[in-house]
N, C-alpha and C. Protein backbone atom coordinates (compact mmCIF):
# COMPACT_ATOMS: atom_id res chain seq x y z
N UNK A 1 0.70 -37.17 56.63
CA UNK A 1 0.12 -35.86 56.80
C UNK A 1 -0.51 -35.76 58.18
N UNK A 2 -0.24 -34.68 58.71
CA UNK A 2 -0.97 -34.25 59.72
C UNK A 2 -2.12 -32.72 60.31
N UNK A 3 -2.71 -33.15 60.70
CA UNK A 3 -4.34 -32.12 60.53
C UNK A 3 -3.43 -31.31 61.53
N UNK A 4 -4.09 -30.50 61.87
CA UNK A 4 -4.19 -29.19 62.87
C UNK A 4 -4.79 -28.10 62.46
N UNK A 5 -5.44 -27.10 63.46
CA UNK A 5 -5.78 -25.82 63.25
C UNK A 5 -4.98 -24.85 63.54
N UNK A 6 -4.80 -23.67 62.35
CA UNK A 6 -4.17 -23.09 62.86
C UNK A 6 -5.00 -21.55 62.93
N UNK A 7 -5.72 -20.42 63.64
CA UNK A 7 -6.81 -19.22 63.72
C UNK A 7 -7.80 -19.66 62.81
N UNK A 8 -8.07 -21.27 63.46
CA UNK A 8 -9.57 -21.78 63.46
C UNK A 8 -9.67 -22.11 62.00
N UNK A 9 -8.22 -22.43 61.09
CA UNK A 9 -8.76 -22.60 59.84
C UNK A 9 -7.87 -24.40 60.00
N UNK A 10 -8.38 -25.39 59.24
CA UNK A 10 -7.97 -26.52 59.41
C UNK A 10 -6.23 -26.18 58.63
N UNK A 11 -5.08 -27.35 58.83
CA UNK A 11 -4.13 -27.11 58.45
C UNK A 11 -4.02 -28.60 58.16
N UNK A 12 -2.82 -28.64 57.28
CA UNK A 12 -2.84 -30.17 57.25
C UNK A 12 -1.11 -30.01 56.64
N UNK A 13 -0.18 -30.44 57.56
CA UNK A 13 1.15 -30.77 57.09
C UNK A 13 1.57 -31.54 55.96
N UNK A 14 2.22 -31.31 54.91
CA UNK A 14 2.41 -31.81 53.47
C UNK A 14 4.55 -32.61 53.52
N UNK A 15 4.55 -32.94 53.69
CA UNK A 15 6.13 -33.28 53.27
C UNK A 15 6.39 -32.34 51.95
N UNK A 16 6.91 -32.02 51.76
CA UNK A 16 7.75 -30.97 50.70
C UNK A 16 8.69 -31.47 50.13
N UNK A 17 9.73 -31.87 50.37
CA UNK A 17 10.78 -32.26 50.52
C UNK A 17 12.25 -32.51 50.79
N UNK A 18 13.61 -32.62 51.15
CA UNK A 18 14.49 -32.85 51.85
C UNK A 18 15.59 -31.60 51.74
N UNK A 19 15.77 -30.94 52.90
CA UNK A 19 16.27 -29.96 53.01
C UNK A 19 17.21 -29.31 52.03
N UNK A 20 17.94 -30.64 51.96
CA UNK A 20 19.13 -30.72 50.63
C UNK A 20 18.72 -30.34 49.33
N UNK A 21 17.12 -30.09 49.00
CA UNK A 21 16.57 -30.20 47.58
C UNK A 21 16.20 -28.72 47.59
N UNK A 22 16.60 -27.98 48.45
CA UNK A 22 16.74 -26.32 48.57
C UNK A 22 17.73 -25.73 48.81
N UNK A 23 18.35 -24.65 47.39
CA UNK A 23 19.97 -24.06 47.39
C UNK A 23 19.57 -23.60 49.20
N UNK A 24 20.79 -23.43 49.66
CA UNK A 24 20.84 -22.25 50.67
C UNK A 24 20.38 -20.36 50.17
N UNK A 25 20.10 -19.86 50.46
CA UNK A 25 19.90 -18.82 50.37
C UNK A 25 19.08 -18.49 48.82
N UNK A 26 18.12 -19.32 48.94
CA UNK A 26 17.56 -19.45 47.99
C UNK A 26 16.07 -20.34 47.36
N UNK A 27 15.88 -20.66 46.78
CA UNK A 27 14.21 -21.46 46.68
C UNK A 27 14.05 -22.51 45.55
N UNK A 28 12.88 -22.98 45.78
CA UNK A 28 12.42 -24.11 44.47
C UNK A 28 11.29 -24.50 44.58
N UNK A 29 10.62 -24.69 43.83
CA UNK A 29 9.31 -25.28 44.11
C UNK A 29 8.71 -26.82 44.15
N UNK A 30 7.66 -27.04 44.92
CA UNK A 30 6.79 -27.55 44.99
C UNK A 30 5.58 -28.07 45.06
N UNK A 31 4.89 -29.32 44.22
CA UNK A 31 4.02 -29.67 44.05
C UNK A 31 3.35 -30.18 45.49
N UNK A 32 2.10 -29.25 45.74
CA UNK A 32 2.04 -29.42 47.10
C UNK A 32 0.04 -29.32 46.92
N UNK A 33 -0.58 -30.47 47.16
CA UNK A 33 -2.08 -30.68 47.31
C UNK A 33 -2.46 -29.73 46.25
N UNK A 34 -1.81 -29.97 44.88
CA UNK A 34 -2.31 -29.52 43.84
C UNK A 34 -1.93 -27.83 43.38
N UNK A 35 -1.21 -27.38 44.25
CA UNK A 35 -0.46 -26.34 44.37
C UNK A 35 0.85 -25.91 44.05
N UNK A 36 0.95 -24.85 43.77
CA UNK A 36 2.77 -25.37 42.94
C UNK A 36 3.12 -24.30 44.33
N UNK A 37 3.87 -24.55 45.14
CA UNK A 37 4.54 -23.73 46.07
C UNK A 37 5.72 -23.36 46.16
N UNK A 38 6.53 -22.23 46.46
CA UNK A 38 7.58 -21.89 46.56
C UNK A 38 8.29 -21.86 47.96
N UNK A 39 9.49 -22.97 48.31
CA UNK A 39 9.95 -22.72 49.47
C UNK A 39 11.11 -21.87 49.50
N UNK A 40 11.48 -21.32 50.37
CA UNK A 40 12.88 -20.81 50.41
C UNK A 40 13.81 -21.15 51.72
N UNK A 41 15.02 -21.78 51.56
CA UNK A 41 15.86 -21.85 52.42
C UNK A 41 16.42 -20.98 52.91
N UNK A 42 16.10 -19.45 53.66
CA UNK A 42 16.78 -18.36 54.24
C UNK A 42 18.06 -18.17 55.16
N UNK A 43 19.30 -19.27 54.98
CA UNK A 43 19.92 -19.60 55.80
C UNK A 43 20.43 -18.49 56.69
N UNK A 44 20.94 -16.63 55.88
CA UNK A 44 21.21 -16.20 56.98
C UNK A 44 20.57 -15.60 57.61
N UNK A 45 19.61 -16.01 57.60
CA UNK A 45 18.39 -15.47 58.58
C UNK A 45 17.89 -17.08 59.49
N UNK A 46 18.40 -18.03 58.82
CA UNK A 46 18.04 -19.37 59.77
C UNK A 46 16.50 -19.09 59.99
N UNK A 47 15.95 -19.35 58.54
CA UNK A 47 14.68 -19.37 58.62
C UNK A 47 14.24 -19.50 57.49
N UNK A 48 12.86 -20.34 57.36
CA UNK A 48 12.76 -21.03 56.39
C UNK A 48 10.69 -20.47 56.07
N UNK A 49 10.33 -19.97 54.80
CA UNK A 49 9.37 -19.65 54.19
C UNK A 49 8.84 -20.58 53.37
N UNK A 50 7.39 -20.40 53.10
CA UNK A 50 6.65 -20.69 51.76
C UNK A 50 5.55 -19.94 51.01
N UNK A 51 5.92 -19.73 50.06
CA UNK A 51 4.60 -18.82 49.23
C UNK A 51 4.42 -19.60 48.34
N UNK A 52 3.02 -18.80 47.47
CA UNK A 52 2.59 -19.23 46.30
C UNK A 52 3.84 -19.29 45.39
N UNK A 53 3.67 -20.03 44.14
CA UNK A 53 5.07 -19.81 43.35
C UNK A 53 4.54 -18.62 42.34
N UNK A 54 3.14 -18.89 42.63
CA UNK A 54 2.94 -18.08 41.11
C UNK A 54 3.06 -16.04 41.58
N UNK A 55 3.69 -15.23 40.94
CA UNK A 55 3.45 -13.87 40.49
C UNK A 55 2.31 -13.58 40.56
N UNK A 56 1.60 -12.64 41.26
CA UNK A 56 0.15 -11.93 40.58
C UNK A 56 0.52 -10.99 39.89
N UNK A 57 1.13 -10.15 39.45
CA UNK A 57 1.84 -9.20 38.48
C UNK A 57 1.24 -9.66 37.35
N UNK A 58 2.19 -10.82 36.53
CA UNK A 58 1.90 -11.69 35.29
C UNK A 58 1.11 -12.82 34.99
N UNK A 59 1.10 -13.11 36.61
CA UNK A 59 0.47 -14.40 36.51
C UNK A 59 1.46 -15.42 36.18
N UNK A 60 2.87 -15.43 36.50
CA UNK A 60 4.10 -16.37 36.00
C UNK A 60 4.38 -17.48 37.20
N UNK A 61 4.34 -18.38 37.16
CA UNK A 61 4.74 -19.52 38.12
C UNK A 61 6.08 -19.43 37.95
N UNK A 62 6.72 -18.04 38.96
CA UNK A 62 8.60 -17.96 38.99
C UNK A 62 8.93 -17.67 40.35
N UNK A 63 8.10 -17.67 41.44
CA UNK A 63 8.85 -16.90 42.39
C UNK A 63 9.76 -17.86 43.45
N UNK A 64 9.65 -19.05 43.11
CA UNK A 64 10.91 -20.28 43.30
C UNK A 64 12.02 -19.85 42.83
N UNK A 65 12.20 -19.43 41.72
CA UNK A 65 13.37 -18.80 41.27
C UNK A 65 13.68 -17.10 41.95
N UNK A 66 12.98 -16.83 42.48
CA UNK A 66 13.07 -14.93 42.83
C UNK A 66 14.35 -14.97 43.63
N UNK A 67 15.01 -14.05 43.36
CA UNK A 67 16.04 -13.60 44.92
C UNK A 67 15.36 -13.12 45.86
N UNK A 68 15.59 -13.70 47.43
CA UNK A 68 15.61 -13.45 48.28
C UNK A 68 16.32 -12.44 49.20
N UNK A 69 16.41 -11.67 50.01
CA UNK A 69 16.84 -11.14 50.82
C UNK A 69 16.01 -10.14 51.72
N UNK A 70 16.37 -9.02 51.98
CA UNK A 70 15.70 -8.14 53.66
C UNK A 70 15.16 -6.45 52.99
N UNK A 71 14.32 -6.50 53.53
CA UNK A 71 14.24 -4.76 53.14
C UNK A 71 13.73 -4.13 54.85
N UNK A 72 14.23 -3.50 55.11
CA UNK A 72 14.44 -2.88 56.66
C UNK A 72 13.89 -4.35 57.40
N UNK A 73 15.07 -5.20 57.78
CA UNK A 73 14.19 -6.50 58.61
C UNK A 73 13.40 -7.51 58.27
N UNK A 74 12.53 -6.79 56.90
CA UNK A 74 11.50 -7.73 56.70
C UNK A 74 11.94 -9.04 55.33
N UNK A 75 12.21 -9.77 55.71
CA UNK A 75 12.09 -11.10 54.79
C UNK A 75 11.71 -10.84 53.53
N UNK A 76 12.38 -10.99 52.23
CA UNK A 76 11.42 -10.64 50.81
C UNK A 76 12.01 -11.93 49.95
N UNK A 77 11.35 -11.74 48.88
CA UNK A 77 11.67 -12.58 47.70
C UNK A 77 11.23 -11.14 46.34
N UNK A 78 12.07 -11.16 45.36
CA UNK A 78 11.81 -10.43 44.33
C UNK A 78 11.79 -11.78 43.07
N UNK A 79 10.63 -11.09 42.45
CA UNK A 79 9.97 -11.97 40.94
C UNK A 79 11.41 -11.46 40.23
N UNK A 80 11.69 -12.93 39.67
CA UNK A 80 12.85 -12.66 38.41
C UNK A 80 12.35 -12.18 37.39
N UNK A 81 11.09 -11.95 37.05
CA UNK A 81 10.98 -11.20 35.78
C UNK A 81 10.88 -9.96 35.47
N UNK A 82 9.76 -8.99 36.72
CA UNK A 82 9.51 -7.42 36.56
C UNK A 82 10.11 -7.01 38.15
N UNK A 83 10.49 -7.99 39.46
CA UNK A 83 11.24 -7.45 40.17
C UNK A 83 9.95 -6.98 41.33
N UNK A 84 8.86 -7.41 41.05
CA UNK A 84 8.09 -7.20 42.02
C UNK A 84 8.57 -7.80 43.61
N UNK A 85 8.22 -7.26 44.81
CA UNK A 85 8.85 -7.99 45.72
C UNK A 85 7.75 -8.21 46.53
N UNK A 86 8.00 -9.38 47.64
CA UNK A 86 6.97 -9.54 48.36
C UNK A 86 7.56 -9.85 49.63
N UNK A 87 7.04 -9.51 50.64
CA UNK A 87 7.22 -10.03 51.66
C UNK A 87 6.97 -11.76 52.22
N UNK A 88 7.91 -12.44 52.66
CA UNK A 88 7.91 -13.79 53.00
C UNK A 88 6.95 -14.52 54.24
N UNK A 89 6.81 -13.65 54.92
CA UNK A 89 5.94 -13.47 56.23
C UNK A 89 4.58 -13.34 55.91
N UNK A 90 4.29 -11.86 55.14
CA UNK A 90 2.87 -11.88 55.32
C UNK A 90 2.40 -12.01 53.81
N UNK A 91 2.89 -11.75 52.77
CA UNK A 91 2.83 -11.85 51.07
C UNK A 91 2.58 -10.36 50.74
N UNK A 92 2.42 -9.87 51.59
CA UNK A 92 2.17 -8.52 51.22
C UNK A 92 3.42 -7.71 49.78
N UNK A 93 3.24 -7.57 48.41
CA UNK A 93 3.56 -6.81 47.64
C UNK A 93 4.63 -5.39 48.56
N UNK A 94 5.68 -5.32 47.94
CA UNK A 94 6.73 -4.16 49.25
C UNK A 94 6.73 -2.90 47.84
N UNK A 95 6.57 -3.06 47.10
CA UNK A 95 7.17 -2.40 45.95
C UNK A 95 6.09 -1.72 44.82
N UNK A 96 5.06 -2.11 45.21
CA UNK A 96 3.99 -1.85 44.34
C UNK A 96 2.27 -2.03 44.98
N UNK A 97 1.72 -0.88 45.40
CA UNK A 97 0.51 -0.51 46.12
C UNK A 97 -0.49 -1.34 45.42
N UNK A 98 -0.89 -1.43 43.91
CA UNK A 98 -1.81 -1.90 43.17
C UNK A 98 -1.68 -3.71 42.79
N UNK A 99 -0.48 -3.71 43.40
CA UNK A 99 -0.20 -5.38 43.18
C UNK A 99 -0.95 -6.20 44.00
N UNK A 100 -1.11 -7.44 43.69
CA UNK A 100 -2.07 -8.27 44.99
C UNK A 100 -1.16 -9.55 45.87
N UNK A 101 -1.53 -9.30 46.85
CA UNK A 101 -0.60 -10.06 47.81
C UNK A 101 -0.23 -11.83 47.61
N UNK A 102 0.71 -12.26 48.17
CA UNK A 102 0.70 -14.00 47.58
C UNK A 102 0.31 -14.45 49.07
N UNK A 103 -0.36 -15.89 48.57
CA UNK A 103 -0.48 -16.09 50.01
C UNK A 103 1.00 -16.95 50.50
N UNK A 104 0.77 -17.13 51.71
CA UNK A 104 2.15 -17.70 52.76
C UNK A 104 2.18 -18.56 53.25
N UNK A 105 2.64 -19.69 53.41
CA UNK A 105 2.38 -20.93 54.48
C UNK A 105 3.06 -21.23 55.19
N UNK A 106 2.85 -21.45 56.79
CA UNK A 106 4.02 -22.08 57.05
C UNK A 106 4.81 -23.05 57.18
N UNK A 107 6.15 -22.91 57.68
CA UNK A 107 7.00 -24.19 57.39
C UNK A 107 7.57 -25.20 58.57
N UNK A 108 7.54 -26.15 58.46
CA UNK A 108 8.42 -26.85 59.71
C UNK A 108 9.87 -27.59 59.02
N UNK A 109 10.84 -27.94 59.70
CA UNK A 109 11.90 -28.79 59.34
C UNK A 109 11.95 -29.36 60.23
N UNK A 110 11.81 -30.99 59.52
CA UNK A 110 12.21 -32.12 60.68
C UNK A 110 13.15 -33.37 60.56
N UNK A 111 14.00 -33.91 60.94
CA UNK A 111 15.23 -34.73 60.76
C UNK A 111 15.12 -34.74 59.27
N UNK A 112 15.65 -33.46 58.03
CA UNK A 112 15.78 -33.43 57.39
C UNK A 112 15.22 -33.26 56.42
N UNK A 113 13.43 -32.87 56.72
CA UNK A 113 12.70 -33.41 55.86
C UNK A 113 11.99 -31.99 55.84
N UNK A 114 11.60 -31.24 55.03
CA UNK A 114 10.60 -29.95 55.15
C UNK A 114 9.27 -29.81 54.88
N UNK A 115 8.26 -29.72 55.94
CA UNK A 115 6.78 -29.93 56.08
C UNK A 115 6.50 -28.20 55.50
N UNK A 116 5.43 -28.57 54.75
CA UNK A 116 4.40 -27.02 54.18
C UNK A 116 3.08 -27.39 54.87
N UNK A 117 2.22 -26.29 55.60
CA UNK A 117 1.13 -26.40 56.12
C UNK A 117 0.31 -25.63 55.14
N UNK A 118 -0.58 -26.21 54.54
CA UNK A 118 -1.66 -26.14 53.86
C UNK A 118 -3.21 -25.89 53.80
């Protein structure tokens, strides 16, 4: 693990795990400093996310499973259960004003291996 700050808040790099252990165009989760996190492999966008796994909607630990894709540009993941969507970037809810945002982390890939900053 490695420390850093990132807008003065401490960060600390987590191994996740191996690129291969994420469909392409698609997500899975991980157990991450007690956190269940959701990564997603965005290949045609060649870019790679992490959110909370859990829904604020239901409160469901699914959004590892959500489809991914774009709504004007912006990066999303939609909850497989009620279809809520969120943005990948900032967590911001796209689909629903009263919903509450997920948080986001970011990601590194390195000789194979995928870091979550925490």
């Amino acid at each position: 693990m490695e420390s850093i700050a990132i807008d003065n808040q401490p960060l600390t790099w987590h191994v996740a795990c191996r690129v291969d252990d994420i469909p392409q165009n698609g997500g899975a989760c991980a157990l991450i400093d007690g956190r269940q996190i959701a990564i997603f492999n965005f290949t045609r966008r060649g870019q790679w996310f992490a959110t909370d796994n859990e829904c604020p909607h239901r409160r469901q630990m699914a959004l590892g499973r959500g489809m991914i894709g774009s709504h004007a540009e912006e990066p999303k993941v939609a909850c497989p259960f009620h279809k809520r969507t969120f943005s990948l970037k900032t967590g911001q809810c796209l689909n629903d004003e009263g919903c509450s945002p997920i948080q986001t982390y970011p990601v590194r890939v390195s000789a194979g291996i995928v870091y979550v900053g925490v």
